[in-house]
C-alpha atoms as a PDB file:
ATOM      1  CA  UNK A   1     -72.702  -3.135 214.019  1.00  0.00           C
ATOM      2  CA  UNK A   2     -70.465  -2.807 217.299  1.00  0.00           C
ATOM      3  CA  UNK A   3     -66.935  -2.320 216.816  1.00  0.00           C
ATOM      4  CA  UNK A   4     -65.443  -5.866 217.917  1.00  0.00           C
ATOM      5  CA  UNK A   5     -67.233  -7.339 216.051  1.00  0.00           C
ATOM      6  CA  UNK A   6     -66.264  -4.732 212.941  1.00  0.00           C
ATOM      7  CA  UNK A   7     -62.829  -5.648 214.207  1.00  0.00           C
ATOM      8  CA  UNK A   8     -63.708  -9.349 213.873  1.00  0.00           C
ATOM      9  CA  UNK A   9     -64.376  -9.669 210.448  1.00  0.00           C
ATOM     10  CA  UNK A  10     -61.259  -7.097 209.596  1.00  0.00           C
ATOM     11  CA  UNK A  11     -58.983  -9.590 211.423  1.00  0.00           C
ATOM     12  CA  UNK A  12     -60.465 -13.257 209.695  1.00  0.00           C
ATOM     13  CA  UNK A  13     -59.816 -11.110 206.239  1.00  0.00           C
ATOM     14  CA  UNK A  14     -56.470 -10.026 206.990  1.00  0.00           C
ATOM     15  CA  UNK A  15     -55.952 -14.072 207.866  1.00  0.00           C
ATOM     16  CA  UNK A  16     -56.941 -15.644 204.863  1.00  0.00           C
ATOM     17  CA  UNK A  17     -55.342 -13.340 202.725  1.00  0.00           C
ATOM     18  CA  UNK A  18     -52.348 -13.728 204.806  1.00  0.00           C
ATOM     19  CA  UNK A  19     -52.310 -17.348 204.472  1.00  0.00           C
ATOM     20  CA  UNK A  20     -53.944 -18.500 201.075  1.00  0.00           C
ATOM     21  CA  UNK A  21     -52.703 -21.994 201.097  1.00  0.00           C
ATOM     22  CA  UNK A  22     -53.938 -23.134 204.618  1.00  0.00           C
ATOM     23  CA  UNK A  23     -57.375 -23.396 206.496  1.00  0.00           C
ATOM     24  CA  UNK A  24     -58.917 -24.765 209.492  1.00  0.00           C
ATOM     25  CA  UNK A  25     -60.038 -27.706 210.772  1.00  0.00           C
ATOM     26  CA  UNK A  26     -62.571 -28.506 213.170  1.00  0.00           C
ATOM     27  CA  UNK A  27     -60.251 -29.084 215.908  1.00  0.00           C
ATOM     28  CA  UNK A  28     -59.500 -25.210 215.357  1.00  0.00           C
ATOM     29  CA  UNK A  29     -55.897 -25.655 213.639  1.00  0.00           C
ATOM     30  CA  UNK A  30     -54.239 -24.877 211.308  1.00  0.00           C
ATOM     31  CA  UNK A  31     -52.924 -27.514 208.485  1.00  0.00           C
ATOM     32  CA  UNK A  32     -51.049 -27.151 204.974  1.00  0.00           C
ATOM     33  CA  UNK A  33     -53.788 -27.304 202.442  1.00  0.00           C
ATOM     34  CA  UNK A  34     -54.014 -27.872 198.638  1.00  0.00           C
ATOM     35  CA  UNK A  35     -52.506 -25.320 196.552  1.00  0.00           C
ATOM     36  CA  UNK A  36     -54.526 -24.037 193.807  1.00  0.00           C
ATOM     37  CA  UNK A  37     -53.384 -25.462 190.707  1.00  0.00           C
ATOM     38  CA  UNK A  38     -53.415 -22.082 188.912  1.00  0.00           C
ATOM     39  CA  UNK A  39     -50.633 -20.949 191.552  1.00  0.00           C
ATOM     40  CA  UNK A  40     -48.309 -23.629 190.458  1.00  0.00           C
ATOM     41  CA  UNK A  41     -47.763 -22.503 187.017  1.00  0.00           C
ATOM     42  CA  UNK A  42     -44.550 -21.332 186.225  1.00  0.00           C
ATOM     43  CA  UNK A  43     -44.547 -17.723 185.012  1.00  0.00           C
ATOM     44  CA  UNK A  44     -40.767 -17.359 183.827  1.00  0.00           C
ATOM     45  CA  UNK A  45     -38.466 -19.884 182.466  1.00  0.00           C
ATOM     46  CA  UNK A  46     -35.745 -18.981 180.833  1.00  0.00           C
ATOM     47  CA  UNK A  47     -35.858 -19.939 177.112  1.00  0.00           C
ATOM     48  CA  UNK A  48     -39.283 -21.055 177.560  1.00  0.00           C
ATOM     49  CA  UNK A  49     -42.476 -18.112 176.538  1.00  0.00           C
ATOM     50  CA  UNK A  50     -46.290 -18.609 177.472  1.00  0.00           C
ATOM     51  CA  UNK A  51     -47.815 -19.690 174.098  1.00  0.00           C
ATOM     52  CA  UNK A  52     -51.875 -18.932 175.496  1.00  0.00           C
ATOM     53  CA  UNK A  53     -53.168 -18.137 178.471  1.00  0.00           C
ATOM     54  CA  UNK A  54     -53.888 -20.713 181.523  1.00  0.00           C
ATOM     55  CA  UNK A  55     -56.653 -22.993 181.269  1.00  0.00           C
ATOM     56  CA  UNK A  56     -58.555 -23.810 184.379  1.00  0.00           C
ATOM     57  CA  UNK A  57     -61.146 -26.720 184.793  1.00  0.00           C
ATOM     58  CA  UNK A  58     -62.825 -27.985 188.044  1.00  0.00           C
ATOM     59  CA  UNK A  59     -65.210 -30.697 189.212  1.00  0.00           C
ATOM     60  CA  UNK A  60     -67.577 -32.065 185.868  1.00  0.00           C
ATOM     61  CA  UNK A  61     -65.634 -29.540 183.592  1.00  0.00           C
ATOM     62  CA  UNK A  62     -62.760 -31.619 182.987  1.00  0.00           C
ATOM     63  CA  UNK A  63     -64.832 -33.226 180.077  1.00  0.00           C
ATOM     64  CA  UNK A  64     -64.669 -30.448 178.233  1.00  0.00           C
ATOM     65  CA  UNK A  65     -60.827 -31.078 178.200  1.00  0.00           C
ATOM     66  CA  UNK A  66     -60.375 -35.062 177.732  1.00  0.00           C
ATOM     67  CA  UNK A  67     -64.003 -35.848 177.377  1.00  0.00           C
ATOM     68  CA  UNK A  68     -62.861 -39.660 175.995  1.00  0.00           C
ATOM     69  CA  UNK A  69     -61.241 -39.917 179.848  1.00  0.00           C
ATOM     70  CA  UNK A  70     -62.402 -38.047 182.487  1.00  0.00           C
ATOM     71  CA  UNK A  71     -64.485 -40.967 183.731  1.00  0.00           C
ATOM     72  CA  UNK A  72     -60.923 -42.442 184.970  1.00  0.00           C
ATOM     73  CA  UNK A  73     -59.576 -39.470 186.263  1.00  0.00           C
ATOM     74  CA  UNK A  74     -62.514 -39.148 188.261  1.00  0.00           C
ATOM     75  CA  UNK A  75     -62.827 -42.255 189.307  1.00  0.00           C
ATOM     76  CA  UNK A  76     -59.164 -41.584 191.238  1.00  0.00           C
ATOM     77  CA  UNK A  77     -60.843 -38.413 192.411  1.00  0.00           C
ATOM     78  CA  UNK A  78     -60.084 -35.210 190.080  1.00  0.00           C
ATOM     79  CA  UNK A  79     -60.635 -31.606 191.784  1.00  0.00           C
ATOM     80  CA  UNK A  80     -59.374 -29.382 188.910  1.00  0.00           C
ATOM     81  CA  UNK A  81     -56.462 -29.280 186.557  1.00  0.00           C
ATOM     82  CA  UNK A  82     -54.427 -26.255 185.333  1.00  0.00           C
ATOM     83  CA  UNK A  83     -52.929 -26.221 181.628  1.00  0.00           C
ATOM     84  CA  UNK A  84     -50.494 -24.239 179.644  1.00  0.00           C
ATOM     85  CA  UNK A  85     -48.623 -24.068 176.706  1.00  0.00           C
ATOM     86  CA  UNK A  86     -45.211 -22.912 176.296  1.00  0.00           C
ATOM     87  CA  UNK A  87     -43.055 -22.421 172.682  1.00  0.00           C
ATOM     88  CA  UNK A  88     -39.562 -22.685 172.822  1.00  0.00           C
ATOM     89  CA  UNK A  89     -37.090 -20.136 171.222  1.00  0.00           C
ATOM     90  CA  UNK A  90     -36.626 -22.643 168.405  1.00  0.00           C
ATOM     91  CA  UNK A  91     -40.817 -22.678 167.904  1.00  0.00           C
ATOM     92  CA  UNK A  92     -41.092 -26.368 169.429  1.00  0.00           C
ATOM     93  CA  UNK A  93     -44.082 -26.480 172.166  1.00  0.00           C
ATOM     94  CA  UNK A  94     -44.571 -27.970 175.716  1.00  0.00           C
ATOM     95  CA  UNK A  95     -47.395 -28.634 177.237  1.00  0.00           C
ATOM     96  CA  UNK A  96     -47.610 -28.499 180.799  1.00  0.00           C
ATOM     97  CA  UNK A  97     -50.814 -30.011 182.843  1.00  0.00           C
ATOM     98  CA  UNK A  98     -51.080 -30.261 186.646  1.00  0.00           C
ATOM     99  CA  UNK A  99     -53.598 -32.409 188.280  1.00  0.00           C
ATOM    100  CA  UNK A 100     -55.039 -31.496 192.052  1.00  0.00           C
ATOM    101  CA  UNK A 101     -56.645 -34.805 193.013  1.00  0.00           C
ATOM    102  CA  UNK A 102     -58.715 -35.495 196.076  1.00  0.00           C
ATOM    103  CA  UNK A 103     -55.253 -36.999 198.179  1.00  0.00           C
ATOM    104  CA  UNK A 104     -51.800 -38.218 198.126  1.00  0.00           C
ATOM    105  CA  UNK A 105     -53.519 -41.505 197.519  1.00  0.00           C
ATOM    106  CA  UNK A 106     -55.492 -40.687 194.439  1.00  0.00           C
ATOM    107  CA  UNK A 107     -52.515 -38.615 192.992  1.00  0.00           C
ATOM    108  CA  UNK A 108     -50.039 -41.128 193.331  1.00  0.00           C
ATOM    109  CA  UNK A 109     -52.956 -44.028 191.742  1.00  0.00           C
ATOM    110  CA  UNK A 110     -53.461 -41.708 188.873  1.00  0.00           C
ATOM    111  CA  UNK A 111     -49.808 -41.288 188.331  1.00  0.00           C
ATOM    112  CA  UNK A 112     -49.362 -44.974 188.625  1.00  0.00           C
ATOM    113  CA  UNK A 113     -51.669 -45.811 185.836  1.00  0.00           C
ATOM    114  CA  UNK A 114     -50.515 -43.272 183.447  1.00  0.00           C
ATOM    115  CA  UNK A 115     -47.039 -44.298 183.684  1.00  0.00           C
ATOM    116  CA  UNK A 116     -45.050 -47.149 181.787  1.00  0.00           C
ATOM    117  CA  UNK A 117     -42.941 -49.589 183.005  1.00  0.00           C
ATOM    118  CA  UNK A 118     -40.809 -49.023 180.111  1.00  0.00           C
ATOM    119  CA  UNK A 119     -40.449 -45.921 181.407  1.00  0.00           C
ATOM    120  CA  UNK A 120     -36.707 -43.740 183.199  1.00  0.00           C
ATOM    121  CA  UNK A 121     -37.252 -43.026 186.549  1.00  0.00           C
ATOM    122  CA  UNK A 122     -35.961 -39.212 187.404  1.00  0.00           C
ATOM    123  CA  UNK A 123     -35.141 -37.308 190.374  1.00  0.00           C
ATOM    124  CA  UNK A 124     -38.235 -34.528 190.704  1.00  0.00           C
ATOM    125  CA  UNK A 125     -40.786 -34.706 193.529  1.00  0.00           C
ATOM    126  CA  UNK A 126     -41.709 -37.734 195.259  1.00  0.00           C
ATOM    127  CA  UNK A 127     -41.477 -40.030 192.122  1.00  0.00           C
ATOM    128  CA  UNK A 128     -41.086 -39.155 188.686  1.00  0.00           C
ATOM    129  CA  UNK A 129     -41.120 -40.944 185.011  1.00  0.00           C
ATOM    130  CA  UNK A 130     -39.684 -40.104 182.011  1.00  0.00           C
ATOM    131  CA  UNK A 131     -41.158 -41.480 178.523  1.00  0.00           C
ATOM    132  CA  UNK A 132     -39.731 -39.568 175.814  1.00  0.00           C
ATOM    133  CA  UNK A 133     -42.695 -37.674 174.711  1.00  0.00           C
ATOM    134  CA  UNK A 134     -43.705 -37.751 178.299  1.00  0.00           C
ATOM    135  CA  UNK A 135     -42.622 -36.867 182.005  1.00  0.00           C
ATOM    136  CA  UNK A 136     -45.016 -37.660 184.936  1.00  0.00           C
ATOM    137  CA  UNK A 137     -44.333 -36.413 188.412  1.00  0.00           C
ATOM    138  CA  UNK A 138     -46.180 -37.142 191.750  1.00  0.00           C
ATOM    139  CA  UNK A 139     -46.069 -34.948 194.284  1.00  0.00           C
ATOM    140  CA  UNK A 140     -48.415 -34.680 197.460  1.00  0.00           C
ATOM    141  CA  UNK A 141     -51.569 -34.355 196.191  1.00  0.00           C
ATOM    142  CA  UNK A 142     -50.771 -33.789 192.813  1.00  0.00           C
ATOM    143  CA  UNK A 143     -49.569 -35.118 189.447  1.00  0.00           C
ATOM    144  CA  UNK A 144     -47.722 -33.015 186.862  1.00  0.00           C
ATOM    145  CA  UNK A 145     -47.679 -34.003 183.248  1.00  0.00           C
ATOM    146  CA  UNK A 146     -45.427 -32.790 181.084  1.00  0.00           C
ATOM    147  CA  UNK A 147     -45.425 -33.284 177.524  1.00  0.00           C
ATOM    148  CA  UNK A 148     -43.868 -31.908 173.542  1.00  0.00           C
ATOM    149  CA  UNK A 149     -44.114 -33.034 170.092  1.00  0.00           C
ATOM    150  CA  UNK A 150     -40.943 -33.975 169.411  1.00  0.00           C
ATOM    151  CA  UNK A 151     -38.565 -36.495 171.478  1.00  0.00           C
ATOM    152  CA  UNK A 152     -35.378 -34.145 171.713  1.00  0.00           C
ATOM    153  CA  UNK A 153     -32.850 -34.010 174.163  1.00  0.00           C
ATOM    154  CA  UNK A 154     -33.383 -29.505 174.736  1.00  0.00           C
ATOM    155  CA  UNK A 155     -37.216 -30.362 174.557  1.00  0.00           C
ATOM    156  CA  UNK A 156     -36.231 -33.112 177.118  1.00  0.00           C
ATOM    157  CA  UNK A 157     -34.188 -30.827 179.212  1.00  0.00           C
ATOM    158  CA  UNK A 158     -36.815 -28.182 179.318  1.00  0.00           C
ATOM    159  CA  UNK A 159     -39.586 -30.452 180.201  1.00  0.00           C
ATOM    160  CA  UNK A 160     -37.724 -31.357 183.506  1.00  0.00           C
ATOM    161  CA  UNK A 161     -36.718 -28.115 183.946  1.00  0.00           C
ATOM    162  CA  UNK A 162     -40.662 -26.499 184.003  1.00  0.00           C
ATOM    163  CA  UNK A 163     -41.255 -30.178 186.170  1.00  0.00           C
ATOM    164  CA  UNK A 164     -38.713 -28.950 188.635  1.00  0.00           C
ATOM    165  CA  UNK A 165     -39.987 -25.842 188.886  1.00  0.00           C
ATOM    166  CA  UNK A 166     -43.290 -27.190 189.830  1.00  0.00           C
ATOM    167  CA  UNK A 167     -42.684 -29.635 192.286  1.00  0.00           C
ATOM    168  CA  UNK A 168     -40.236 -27.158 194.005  1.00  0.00           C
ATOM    169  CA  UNK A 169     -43.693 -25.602 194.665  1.00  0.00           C
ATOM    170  CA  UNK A 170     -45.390 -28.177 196.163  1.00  0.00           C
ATOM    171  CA  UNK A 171     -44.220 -27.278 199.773  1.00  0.00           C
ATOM    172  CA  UNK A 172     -45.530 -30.771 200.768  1.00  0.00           C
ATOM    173  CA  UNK A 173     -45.234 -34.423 200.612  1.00  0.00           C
ATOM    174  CA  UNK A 174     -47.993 -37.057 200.424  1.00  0.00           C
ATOM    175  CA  UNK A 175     -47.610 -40.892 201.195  1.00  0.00           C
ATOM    176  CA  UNK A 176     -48.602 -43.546 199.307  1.00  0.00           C
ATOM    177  CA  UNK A 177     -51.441 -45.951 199.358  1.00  0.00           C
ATOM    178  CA  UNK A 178     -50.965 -48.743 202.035  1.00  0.00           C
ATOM    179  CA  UNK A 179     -51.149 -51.717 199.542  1.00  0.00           C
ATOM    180  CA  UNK A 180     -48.131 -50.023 197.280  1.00  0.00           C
ATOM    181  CA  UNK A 181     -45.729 -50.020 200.308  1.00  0.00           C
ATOM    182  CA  UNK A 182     -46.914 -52.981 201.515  1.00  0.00           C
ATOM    183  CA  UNK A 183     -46.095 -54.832 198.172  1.00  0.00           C
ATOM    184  CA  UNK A 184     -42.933 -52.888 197.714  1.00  0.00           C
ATOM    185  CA  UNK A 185     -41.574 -54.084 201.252  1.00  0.00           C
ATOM    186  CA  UNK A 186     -41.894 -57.669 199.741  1.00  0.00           C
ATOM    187  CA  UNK A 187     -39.339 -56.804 196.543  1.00  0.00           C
ATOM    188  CA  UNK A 188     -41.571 -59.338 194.307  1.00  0.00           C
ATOM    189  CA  UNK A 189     -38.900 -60.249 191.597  1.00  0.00           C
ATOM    190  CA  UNK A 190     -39.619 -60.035 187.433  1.00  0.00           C
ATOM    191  CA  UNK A 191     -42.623 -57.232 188.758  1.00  0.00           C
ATOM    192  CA  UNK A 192     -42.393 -54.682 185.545  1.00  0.00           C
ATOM    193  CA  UNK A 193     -45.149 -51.886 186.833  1.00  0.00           C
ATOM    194  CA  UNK A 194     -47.634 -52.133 189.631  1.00  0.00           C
ATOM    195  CA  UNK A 195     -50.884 -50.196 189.336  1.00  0.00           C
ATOM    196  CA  UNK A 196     -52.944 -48.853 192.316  1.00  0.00           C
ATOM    197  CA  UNK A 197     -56.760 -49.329 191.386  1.00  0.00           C
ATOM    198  CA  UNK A 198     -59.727 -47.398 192.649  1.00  0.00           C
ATOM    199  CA  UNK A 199     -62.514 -48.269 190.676  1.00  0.00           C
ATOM    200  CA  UNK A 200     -64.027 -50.248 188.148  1.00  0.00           C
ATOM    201  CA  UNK A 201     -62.596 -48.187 184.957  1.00  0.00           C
ATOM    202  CA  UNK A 202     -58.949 -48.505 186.020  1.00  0.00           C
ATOM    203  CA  UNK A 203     -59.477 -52.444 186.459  1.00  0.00           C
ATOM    204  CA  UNK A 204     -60.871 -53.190 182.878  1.00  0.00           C
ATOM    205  CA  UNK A 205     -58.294 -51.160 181.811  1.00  0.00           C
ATOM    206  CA  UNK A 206     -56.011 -53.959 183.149  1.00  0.00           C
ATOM    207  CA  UNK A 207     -58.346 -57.016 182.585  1.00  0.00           C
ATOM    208  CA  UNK A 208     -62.523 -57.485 181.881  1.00  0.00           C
ATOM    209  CA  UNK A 209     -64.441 -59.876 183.231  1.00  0.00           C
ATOM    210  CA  UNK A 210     -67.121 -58.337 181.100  1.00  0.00           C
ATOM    211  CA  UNK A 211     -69.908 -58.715 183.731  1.00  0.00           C
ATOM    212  CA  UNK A 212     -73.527 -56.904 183.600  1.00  0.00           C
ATOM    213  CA  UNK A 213     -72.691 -54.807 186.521  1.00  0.00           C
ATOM    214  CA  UNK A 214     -68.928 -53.274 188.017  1.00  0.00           C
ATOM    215  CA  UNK A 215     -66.744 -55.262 190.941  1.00  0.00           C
ATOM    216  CA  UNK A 216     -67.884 -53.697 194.553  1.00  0.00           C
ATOM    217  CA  UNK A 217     -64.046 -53.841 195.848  1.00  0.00           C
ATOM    218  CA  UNK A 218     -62.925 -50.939 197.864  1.00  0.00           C
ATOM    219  CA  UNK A 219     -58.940 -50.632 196.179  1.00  0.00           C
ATOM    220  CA  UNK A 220     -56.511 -53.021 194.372  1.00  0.00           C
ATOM    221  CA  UNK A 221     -53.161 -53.702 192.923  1.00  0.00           C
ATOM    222  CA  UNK A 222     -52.460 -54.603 189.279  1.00  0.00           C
ATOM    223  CA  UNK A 223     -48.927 -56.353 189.276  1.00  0.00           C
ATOM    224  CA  UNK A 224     -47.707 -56.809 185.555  1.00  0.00           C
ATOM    225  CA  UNK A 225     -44.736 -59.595 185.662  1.00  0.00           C
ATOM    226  CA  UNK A 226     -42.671 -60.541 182.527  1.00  0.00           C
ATOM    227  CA  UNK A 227     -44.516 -61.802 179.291  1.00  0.00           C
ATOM    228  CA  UNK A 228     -48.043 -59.562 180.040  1.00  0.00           C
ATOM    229  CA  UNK A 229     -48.515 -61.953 182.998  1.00  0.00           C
ATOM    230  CA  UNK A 230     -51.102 -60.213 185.568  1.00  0.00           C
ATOM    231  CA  UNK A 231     -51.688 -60.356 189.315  1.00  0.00           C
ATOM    232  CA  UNK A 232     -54.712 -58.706 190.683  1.00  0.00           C
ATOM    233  CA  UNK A 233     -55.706 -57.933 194.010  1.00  0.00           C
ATOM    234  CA  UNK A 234     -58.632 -56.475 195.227  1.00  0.00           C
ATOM    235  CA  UNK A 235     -59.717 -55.573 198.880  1.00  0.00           C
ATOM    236  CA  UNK A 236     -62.947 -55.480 199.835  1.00  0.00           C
ATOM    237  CA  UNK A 237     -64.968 -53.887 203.113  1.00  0.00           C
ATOM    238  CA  UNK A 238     -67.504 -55.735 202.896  1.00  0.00           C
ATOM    239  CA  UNK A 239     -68.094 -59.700 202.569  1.00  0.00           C
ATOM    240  CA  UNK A 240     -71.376 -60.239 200.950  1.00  0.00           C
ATOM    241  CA  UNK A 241     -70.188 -58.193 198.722  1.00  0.00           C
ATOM    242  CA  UNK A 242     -67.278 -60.834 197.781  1.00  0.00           C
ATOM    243  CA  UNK A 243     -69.629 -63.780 197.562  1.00  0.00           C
ATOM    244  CA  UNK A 244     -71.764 -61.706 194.795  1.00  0.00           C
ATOM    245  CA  UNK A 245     -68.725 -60.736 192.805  1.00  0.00           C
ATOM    246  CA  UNK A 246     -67.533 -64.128 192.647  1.00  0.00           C
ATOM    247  CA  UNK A 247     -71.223 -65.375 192.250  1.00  0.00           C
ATOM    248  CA  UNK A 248     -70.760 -63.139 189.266  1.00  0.00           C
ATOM    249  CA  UNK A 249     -67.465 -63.819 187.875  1.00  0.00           C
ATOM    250  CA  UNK A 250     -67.918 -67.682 188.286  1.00  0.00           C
ATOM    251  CA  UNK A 251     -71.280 -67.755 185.849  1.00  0.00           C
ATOM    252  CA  UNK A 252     -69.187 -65.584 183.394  1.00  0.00           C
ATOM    253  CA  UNK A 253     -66.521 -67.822 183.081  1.00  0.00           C
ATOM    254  CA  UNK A 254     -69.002 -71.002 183.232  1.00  0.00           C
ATOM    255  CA  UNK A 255     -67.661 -72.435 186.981  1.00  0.00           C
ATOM    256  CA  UNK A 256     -70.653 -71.104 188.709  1.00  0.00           C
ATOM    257  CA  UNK A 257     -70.712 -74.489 190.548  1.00  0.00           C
ATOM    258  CA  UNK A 258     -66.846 -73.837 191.898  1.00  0.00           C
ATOM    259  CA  UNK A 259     -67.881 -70.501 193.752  1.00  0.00           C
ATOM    260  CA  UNK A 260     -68.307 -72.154 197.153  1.00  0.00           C
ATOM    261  CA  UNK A 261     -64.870 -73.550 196.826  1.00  0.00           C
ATOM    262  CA  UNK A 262     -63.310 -70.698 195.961  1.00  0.00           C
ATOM    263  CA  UNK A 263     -65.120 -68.694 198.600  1.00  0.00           C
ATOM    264  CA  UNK A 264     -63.858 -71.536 200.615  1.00  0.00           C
ATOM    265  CA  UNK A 265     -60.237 -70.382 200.076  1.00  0.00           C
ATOM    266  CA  UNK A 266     -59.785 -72.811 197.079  1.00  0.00           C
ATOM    267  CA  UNK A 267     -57.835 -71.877 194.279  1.00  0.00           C
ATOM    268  CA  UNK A 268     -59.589 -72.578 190.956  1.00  0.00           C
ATOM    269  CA  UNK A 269     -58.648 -72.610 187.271  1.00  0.00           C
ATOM    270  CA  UNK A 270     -60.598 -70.941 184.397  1.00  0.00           C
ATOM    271  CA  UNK A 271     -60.508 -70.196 180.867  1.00  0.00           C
ATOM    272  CA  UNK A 272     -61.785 -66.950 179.707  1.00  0.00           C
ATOM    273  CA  UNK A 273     -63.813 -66.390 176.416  1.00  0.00           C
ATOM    274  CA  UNK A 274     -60.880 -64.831 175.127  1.00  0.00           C
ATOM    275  CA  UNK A 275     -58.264 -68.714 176.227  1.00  0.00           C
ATOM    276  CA  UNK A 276     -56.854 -66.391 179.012  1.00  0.00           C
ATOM    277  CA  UNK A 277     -55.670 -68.835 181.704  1.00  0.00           C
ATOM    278  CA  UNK A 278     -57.128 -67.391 185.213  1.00  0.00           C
ATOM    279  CA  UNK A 279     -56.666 -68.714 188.367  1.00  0.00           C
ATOM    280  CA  UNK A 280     -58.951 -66.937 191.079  1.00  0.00           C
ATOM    281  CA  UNK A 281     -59.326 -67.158 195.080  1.00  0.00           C
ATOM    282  CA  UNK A 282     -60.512 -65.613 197.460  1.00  0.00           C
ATOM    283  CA  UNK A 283     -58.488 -64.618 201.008  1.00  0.00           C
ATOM    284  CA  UNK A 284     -59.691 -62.769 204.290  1.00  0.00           C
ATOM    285  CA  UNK A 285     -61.650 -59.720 202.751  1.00  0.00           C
ATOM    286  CA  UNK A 286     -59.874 -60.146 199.178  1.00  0.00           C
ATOM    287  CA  UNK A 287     -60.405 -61.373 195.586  1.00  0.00           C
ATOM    288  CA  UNK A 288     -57.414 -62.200 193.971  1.00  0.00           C
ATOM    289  CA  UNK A 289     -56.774 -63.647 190.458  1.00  0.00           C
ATOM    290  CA  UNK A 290     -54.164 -63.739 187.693  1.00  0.00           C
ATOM    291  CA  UNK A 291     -54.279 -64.033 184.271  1.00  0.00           C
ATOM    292  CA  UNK A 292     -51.690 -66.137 182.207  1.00  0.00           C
ATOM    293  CA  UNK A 293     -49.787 -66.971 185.394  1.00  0.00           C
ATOM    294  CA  UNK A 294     -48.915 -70.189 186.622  1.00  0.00           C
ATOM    295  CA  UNK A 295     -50.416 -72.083 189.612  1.00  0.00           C
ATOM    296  CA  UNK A 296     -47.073 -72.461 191.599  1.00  0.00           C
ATOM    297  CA  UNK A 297     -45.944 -68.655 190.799  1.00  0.00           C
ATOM    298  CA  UNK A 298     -49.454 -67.917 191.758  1.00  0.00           C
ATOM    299  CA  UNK A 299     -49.419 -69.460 195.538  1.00  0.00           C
ATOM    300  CA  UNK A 300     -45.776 -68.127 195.917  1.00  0.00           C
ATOM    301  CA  UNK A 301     -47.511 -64.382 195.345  1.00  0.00           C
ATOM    302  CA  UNK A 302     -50.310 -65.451 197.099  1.00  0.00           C
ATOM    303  CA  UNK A 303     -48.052 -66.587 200.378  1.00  0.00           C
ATOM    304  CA  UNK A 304     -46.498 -63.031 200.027  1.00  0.00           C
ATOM    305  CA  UNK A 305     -50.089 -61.259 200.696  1.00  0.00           C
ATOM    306  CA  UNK A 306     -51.050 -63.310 203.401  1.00  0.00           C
ATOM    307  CA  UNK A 307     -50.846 -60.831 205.669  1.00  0.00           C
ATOM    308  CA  UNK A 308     -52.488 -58.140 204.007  1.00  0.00           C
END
């Protein structure tokens, strides 16, 4: 082996030791990457001791930690997760779990879905929530969850403390999906939570249609108003695929002979099997229905989305 090319392969070494948290693209730059999850756990907090050791899980291996819900988190695309358990001088316990997901996109739908609307917002990363029990933080490409037994105000100031710690870092920002900002620039009054869907599981979670097969949309908003009342939107990329899923939905709900008018930009009422009050339509590449809402409130939210 010559020596440049001995020198080569010294030199690309030295470089990705050097820089651990970037790599390079095809256009032969150099962009922030993800940071390993196992790099973001704090090692020193003051009052605050390491309980175990780090847990690492990647990829499939996540079922081995929530096997009753790793479906969802990969369904908002889940790379790997790092846990670990801290005790507290007075022998209460914090659990700390941070969440690499596939983008700022997926990180900021998982956080979206995990979080209440009854909720405090709090001032750590890009958006933060905290439940009592619970703090969620979004960050970039990641979400932080933060958790103890008991709903104190120490455990509560420690819990921020290890999330500020964290998100301090995260060395980068992410943005959020395009449908979130676009629904936030409209300030929709009496909206209590809005959910960013990417799949079929996170959808049922908010309403069932109970069909043989899953919806075919491509993303979607959940917007739960006052009283439980539920807007959904769902975008699609393709429109064959709408006429099938309302094809579908319309012989659930017994209106299978109203699915040209609705494809036809008609808005339609239906009764569930469950007396849930729907009203579905579709618009451009979009399915959109609400459950327990009424028809006026429904075309003034509709108007809003015209554009989208």
């Amino acid at each position: 082996m010559n020596k440049a090319l001995l020198w080569f392969i010294f030199l690309g070494g030295a470089l990705f030791l050097c820089f651990p948290r970037m790599y390079l693209f095809a256009d032969n730059t150099i962009k922030a990457s993800n940071l390993n999850v196992t790099a973001l756990i704090p090692t020193e907090i003051e009052g605050l001791k390491k309980s175990d050791d780090v847990q690492y899980y990647a990829g499939d291996d996540l079922f081995m930690l929530i096997n009753g819900g790793a479906d969802l988190y990969h369904e908002y695309g889940f790379v790997e997760i790092a846990v670990q358990e801290y005790k507290t001088s007075e022998g209460e316990y914090i659990d700390l779990e941070i969440y690499r997901m596939k983008n700022s996109s997926a990180a900021y739908g998982i956080y979206s879905f995990k979080t209440a609307s009854r909720g405090q917002k709090i001032d750590i990363g890009q958006e933060a929530i905290d439940e009592g029990y619970y703090i969620n933080i979004w960050k970039g490409n990641y979400l932080v969850t933060i958790a103890s037994r008991k709903n104190t105000s120490a455990l509560s100031e420690a819990m921020k403390k290890i999330g500020e710690i964290v998100a301090d870092k995260i060395d980068f920002s992410g943005e959020k999906p395009e449908l979130i900002k676009f629904t936030e620039k409209l300030n929709i009054p009496a909206v209590e939570k809005t959910t960013y869907i990417m799949g079929p599981l996170a959808l049922m979670d908010k309403y069932d249609f109970y069909l043989d097969r899953p919806l075919s949309f491509k993303e979607g908003i959940c917007m739960e108003l006052d009283n439980s009342v539920k807007f959904i939107f769902l975008k699609y990329s393709d429109e064959d695929e709408i006429k099938k899923d309302v094809q579908a939905i319309t012989t659930k709900l017994g209106i299978s002979d109203k699915a040209d008018l609705i494809l036809n930009n008609q808005i339609i009422r239906a009764t569930d099997s469950n007396d849930n009050s729907l009203i579905l339509n579709v618009n451009k590449s979009s399915i959109i229905f609400s459950v327990g809402l009424n028809e006026d409130r429904f075309i003034k939210l509709l108007d809003n989305l015209t554009t989208l």
